[in-house]
Structure formats: structure tokens, C-alpha cells
N, C-alpha and C. Protein backbone atom coordinates (compact mmCIF):
# COMPACT_ATOMS: atom_id res chain seq x y z
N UNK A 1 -250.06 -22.83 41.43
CA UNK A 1 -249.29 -22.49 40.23
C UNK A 1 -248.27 -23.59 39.96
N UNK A 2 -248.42 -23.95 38.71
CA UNK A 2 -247.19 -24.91 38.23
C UNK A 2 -246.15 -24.46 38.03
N UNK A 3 -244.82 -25.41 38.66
CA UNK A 3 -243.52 -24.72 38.08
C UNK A 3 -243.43 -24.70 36.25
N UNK A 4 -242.66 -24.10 36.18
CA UNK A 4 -241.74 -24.06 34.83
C UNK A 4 -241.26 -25.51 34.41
N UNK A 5 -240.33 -25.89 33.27
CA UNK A 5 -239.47 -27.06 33.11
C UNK A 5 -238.89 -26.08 32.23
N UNK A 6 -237.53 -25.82 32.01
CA UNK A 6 -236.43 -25.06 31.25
C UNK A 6 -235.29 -25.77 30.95
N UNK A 7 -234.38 -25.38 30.18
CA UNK A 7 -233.13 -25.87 30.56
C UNK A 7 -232.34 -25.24 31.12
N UNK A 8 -231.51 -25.50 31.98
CA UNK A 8 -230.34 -25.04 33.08
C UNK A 8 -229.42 -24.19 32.36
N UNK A 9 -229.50 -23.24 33.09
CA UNK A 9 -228.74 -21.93 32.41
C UNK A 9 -227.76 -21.60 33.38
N UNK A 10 -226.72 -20.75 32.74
CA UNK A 10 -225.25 -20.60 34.25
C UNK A 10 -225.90 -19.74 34.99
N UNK A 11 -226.67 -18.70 35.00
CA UNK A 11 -227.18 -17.93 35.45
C UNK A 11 -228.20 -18.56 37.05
N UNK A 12 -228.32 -19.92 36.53
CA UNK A 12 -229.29 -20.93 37.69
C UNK A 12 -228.34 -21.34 38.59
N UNK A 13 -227.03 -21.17 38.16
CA UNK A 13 -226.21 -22.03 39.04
C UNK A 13 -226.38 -21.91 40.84
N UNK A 14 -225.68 -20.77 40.88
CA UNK A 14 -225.92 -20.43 42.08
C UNK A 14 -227.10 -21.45 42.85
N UNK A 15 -228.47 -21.29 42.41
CA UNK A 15 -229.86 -21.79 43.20
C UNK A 15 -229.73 -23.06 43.07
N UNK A 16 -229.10 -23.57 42.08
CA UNK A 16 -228.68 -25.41 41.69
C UNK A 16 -228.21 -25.50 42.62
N UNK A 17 -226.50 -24.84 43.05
CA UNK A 17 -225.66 -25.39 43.75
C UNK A 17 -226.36 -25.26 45.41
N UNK A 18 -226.86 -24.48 46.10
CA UNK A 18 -227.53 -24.45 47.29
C UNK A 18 -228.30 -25.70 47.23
N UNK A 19 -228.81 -25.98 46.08
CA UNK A 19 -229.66 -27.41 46.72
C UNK A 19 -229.38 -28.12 46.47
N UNK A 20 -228.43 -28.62 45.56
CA UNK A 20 -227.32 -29.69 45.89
C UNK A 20 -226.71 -30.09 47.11
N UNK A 21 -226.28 -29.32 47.86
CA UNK A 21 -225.08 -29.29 48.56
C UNK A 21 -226.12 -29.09 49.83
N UNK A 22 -227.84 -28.86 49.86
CA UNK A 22 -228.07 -29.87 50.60
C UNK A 22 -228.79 -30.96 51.14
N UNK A 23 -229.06 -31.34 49.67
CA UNK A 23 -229.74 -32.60 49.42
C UNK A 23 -228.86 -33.75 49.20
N UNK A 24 -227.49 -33.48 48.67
CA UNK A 24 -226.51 -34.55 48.43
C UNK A 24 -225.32 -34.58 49.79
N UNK A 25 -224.72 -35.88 50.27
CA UNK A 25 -223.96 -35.29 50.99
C UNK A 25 -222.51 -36.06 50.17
N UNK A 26 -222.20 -35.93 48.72
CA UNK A 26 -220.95 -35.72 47.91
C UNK A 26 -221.95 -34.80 46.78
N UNK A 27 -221.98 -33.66 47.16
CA UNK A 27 -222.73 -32.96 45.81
C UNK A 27 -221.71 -32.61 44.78
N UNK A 28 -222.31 -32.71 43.27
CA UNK A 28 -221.70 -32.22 42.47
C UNK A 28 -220.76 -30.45 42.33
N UNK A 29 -219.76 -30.11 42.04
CA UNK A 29 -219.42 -29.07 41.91
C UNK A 29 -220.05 -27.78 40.80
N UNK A 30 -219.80 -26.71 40.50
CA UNK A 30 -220.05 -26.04 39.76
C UNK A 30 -219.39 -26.47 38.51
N UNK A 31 -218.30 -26.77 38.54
CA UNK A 31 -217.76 -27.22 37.02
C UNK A 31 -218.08 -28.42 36.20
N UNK A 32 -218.74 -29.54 36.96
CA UNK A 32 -219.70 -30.59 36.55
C UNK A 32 -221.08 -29.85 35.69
N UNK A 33 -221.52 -29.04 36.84
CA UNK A 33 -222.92 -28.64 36.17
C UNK A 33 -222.38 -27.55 34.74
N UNK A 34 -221.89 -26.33 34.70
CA UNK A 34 -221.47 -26.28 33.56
C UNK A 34 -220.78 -26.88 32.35
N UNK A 35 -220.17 -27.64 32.87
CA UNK A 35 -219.44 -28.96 31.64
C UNK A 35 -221.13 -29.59 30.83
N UNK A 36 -221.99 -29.81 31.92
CA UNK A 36 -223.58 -30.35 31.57
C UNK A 36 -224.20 -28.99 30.44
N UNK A 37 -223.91 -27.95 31.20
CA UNK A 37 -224.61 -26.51 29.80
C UNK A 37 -224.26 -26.68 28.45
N UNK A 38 -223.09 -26.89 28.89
CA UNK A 38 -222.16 -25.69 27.86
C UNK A 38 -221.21 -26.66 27.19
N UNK A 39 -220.93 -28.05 27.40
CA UNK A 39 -219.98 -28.89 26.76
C UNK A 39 -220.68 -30.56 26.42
N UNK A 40 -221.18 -30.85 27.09
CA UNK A 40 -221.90 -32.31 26.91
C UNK A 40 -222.97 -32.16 26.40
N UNK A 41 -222.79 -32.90 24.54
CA UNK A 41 -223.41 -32.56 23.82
C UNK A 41 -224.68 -33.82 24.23
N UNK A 42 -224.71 -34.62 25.05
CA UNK A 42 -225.26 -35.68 25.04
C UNK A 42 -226.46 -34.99 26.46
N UNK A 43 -226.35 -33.80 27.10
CA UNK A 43 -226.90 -33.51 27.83
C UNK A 43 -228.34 -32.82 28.32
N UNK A 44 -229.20 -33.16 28.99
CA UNK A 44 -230.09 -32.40 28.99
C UNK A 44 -230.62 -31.89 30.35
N UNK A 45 -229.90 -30.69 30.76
CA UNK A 45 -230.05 -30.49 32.02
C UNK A 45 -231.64 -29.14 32.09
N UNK A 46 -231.96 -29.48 33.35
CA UNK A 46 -233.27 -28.58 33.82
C UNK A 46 -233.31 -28.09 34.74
N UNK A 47 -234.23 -27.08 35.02
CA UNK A 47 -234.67 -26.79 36.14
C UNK A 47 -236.37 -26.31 36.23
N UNK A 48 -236.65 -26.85 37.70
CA UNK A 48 -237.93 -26.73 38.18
C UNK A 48 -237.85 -25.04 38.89
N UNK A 49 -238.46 -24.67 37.12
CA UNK A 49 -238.95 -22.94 38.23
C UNK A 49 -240.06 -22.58 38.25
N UNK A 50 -240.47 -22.11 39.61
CA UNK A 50 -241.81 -21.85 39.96
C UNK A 50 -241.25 -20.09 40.77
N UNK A 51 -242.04 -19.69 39.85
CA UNK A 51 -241.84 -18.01 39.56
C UNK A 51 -241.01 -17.94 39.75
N UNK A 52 -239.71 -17.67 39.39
CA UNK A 52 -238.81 -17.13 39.50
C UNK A 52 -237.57 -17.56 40.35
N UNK A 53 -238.28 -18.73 41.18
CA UNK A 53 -237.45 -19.78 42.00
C UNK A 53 -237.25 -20.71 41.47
N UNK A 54 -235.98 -21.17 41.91
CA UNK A 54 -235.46 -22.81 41.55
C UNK A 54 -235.91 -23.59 42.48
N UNK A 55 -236.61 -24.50 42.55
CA UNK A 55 -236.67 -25.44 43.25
C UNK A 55 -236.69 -26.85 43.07
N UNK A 56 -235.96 -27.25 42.63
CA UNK A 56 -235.29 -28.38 41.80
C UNK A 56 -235.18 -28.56 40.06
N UNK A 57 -234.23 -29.92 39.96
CA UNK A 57 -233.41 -29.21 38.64
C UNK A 57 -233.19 -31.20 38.37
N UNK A 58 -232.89 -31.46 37.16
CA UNK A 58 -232.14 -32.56 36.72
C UNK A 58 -231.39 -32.34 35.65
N UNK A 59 -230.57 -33.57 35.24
CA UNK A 59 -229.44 -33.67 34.44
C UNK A 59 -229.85 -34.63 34.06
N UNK A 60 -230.22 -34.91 32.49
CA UNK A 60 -229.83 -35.93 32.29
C UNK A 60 -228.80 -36.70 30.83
N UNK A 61 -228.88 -37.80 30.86
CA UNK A 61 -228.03 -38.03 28.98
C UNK A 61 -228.82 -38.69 28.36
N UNK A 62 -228.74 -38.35 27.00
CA UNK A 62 -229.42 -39.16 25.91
C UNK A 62 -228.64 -39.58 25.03
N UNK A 63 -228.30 -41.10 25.26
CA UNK A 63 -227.24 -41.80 24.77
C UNK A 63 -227.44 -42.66 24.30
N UNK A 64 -228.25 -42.33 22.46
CA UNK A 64 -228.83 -43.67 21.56
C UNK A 64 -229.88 -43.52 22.37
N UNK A 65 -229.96 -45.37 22.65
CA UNK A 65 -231.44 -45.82 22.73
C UNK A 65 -231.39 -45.58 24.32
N UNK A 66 -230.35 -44.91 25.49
CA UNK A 66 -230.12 -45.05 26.50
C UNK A 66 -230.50 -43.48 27.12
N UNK A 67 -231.30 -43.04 28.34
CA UNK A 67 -231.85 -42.34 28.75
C UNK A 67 -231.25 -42.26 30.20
N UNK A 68 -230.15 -41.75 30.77
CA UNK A 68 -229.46 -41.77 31.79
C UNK A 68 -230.00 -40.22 32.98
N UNK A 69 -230.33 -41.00 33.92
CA UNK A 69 -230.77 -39.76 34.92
C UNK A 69 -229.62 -39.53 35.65
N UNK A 70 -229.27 -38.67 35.76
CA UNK A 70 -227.17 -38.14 36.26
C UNK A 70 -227.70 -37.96 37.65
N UNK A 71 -228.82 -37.13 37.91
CA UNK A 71 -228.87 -36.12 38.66
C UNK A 71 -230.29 -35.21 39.24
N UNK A 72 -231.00 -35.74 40.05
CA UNK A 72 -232.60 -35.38 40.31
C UNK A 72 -232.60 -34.42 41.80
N UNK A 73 -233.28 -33.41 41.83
CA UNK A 73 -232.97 -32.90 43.45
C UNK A 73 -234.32 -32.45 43.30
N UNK A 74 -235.02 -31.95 44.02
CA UNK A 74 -235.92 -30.98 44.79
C UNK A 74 -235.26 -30.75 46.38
N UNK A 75 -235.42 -29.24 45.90
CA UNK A 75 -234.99 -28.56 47.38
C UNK A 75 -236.09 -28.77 48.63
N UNK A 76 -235.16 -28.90 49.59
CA UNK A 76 -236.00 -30.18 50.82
C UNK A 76 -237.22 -28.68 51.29
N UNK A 77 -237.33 -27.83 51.18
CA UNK A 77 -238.57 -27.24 50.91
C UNK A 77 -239.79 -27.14 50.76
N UNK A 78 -239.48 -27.81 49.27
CA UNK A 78 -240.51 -28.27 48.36
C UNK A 78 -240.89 -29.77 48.13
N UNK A 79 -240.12 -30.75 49.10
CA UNK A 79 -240.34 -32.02 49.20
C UNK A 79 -241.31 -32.60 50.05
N UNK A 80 -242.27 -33.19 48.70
CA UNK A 80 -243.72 -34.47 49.85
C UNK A 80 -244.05 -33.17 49.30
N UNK A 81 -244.46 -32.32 48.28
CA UNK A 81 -245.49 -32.13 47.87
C UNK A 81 -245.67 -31.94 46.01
N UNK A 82 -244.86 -33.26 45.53
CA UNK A 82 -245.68 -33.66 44.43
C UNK A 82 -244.59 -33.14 43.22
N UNK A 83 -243.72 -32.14 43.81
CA UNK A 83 -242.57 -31.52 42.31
C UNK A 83 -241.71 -33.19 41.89
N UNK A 84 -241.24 -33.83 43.03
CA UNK A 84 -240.69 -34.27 42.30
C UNK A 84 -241.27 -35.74 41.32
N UNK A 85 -242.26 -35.62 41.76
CA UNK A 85 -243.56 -36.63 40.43
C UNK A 85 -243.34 -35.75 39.42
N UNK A 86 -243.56 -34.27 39.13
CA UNK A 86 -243.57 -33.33 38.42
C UNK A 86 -242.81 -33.84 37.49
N UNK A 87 -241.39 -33.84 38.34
CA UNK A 87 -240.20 -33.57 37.47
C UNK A 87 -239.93 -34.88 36.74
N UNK A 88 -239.95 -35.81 37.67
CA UNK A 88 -239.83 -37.50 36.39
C UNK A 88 -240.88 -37.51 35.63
N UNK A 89 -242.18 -37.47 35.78
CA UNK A 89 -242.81 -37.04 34.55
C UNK A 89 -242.16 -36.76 33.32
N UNK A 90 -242.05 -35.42 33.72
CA UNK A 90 -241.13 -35.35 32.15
C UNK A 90 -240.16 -35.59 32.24
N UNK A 91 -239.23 -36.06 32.77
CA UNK A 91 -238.30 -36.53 32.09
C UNK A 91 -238.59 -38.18 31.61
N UNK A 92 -239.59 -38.70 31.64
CA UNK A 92 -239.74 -39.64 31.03
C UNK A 92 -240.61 -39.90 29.99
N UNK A 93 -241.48 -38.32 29.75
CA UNK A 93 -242.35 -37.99 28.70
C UNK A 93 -241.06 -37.49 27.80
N UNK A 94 -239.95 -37.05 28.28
CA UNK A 94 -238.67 -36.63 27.13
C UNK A 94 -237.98 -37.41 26.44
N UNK A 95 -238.29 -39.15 27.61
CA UNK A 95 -236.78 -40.04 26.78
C UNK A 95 -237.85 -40.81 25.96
N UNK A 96 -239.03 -40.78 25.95
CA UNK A 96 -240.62 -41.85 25.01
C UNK A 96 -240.40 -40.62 24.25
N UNK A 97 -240.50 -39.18 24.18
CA UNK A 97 -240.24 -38.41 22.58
C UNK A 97 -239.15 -38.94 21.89
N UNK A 98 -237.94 -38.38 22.54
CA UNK A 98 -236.56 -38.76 21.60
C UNK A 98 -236.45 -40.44 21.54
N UNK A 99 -237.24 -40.88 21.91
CA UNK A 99 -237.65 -42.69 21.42
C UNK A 99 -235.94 -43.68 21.92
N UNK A 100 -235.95 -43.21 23.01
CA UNK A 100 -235.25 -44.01 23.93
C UNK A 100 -235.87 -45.00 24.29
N UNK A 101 -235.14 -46.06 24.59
CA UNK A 101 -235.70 -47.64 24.74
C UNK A 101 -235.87 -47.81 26.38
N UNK A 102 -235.06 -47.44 27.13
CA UNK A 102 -235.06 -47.17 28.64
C UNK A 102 -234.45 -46.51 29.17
N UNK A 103 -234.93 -46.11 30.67
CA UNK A 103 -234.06 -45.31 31.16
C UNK A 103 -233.20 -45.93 32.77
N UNK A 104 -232.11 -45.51 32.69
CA UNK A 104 -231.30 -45.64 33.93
C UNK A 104 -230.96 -44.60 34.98
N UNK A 105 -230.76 -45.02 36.43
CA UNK A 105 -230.52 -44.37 37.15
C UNK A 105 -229.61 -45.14 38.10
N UNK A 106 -228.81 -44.15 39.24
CA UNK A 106 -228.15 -44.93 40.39
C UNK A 106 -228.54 -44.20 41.57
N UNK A 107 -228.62 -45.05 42.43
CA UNK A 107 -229.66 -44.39 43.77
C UNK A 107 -228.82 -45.29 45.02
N UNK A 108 -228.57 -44.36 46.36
CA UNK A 108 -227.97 -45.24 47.28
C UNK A 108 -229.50 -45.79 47.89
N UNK A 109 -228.63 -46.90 48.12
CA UNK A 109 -230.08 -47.86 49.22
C UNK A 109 -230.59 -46.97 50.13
N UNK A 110 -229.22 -45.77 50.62
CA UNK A 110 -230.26 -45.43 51.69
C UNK A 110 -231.24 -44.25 52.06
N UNK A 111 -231.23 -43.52 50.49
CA UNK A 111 -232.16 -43.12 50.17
C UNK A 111 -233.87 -43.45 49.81
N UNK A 112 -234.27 -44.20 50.89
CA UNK A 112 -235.78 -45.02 50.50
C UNK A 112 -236.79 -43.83 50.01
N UNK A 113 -236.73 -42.25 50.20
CA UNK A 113 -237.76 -41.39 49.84
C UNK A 113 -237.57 -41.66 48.23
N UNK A 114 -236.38 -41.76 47.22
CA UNK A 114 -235.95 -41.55 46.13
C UNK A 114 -236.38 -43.04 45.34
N UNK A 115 -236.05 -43.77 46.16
CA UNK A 115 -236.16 -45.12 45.62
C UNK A 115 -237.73 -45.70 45.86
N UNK A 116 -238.43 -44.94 46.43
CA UNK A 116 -240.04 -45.12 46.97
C UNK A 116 -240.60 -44.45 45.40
N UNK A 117 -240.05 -43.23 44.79
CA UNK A 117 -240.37 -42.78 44.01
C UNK A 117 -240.02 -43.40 42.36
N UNK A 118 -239.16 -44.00 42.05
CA UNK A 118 -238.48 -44.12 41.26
C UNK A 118 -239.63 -45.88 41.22
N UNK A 119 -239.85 -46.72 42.21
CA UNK A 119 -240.70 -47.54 42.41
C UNK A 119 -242.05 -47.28 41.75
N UNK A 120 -242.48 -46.06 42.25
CA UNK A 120 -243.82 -45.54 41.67
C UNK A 120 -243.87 -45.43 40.24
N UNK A 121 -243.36 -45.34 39.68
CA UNK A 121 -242.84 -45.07 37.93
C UNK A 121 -242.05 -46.38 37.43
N UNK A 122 -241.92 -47.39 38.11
CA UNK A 122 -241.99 -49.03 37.13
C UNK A 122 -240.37 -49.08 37.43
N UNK A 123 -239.88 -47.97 37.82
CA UNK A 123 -237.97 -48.36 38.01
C UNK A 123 -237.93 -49.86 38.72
N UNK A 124 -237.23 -50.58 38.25
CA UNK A 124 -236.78 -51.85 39.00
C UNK A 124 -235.33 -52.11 38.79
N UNK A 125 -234.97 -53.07 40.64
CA UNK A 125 -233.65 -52.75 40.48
C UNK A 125 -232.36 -53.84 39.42
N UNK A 126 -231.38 -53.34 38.55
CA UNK A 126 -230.89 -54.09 37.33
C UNK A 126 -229.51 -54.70 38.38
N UNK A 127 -229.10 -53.96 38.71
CA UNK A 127 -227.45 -54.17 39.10
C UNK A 127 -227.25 -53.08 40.23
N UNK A 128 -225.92 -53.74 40.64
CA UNK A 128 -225.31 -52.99 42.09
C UNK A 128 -223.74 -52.17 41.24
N UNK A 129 -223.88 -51.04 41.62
CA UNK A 129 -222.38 -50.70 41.36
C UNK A 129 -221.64 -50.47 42.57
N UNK A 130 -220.73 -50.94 43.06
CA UNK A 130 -219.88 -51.11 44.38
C UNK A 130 -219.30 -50.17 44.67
N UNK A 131 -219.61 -49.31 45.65
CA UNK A 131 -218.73 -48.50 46.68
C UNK A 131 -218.74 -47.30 45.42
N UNK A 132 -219.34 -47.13 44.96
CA UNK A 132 -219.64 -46.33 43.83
C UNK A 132 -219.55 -44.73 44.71
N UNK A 133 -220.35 -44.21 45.62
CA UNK A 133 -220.15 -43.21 46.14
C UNK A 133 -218.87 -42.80 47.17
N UNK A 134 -218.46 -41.68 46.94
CA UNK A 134 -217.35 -41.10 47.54
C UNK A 134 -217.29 -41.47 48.86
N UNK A 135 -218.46 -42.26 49.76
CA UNK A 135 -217.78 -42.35 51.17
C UNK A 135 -217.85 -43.97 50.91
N UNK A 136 -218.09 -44.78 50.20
CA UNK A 136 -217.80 -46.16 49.87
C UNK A 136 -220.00 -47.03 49.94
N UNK A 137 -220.72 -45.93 49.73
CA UNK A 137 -221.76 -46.86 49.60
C UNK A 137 -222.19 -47.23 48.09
N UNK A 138 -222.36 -48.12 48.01
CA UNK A 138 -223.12 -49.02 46.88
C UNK A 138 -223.93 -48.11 46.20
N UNK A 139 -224.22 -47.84 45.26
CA UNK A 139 -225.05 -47.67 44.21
C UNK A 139 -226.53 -48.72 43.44
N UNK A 140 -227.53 -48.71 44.01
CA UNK A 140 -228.33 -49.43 42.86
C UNK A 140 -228.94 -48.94 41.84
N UNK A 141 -228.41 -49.48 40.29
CA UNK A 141 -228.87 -48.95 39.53
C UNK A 141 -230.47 -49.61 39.01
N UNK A 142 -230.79 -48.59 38.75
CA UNK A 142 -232.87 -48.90 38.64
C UNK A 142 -232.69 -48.52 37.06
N UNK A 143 -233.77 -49.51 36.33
CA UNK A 143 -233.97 -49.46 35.04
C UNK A 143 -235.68 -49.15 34.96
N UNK A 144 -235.94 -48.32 34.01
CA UNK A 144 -237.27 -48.49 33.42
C UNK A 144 -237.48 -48.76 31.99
N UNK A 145 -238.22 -49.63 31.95
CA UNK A 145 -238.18 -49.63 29.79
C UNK A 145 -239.42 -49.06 29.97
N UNK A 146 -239.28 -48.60 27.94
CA UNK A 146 -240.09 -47.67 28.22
C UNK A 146 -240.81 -48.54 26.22
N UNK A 147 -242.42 -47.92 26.46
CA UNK A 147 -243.13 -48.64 25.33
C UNK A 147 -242.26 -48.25 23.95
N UNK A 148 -241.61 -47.77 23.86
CA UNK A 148 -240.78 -47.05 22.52
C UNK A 148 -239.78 -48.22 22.12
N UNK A 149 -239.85 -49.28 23.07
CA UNK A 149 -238.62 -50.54 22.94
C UNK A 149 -239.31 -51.81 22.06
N UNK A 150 -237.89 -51.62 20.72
CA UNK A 150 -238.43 -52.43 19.75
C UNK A 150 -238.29 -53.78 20.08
């Protein structure tokens, strides 16, 4: 059975925040992810439900010609078997609809499962943002263009 793709509702929070907190080790708070519902008009947050479960979710922005991934999880569960291909899928069948020119992301180096994936889908790396994460590691940000670029 295939999951769902929805958008993130407060009602998801709860199942968001459990797999945040432990897939990330600076996870986002609850008031980030609602500010993403309910206030950032630039936002397009999801979740991966498969019956009735959450098992992963993204955030992302659509900013102009700019397609920003905030935020990608699959709950370690459901990881190495294929959701989270699922889930960039569309979100990159979403930023070629709304005719975004590319998309960005920031990934620590030392995440190689994330950055193995993000590889598989043409991401290559643009720039370093420094000490970018809360315990002081680097950030690389990965770009994909996408055929919609004039």
C-alpha cells in the first residue's frame, strides 16, 4: 500500500514532532512547524501517511523561481525502504508544476544516508554555510535545476 502525500495539519503534529526529535539531533520545535501551517504564506508543508500513520513529512518554500527544502524526515522505521524516494519525488514533481527553476537544500556532511539520496536525484553540492547547525557543524547546501529553467 502506498502512503498518502497531504498537507500538514496541527492535528499531525504530535506524530511530526516524535520523528523529528528522533531523526534530528537540533529538531525543530512545535512552534516552527505551526508558524509552517498556519502563517508562512510561502509554505508547503506534508506529510507521508500510510493509513492513518505518519511516517514522514516535509516542509518546504516556494520562493519565485526558488524551491527550498526546510525540512525532510522519514521515521527511522520506515527507512531503506523506498518512502523517502517517495517523498522527493514529489516534491520535485511540485517545484517542475509551480515552474520553479531549482531547488535547494542544506544537509550536514555527516549525514551520508541523506546526501547518498539527494545524489540520486542530480542534487550537487553549490556552497558551504559555516557552523550553520546549533552544535557548530557546517551545512552543505545541494542545488538541483530543474528542466522548467529558462
Amino acid at each position: 500500500m502506498k502512503p498518502v502525500i497531504r498537507r500538514m495539519q496541527e492535528e499531525d503534529l504530535d506524530f511530526v514532532l516524535r520523528i523529528e526529535q528522533r531523526v534530528f539531533p537540533d529538531p525543530w520545535q512545535r512552534t516552527s512547524f505551526q508558524f509552517e501551517i498556519h502563517a508562512n504564506r510561502f509554505s508547503y508543508p506534508v506529510v507521508l501517511d500510510l493509513e492513518g500513520e505518519i511516517i514522514g513529512y516535509a516542509v518546504a518554500w516556494e520562493i519565485f523561481e526558488e524551491f527550498h527544502i526546510a525540512n525532510i524526515a522519514i521515521h527511522p522505521d520506515y527507512q531503506k525502504q523506498g518512502w523517502g524516494t517517495y517523498l522527493m519525488q514529489h516534491l520535485i514533481d511540485r517545484a517542475e508544476k509551480m515552474g520553479s527553476h531549482y531547488i535547494l537544500l542544506e544537509v550536514r556532511p555527516s549525514n551520508k544516508a541523506a546526501m547518498a539520496l539527494y545524489n540520486k536525484f542530480g542534487f550537487f553540492p553549490h556552497g558551504v554555510r559555516k557552523r550553520y547547525y546549533r552544535d557548530g557543524e557546517d551545512a552543505i547546501v545541494m542545488r538541483k535545476n530543474l528542466q522548467t529553467q529558462v
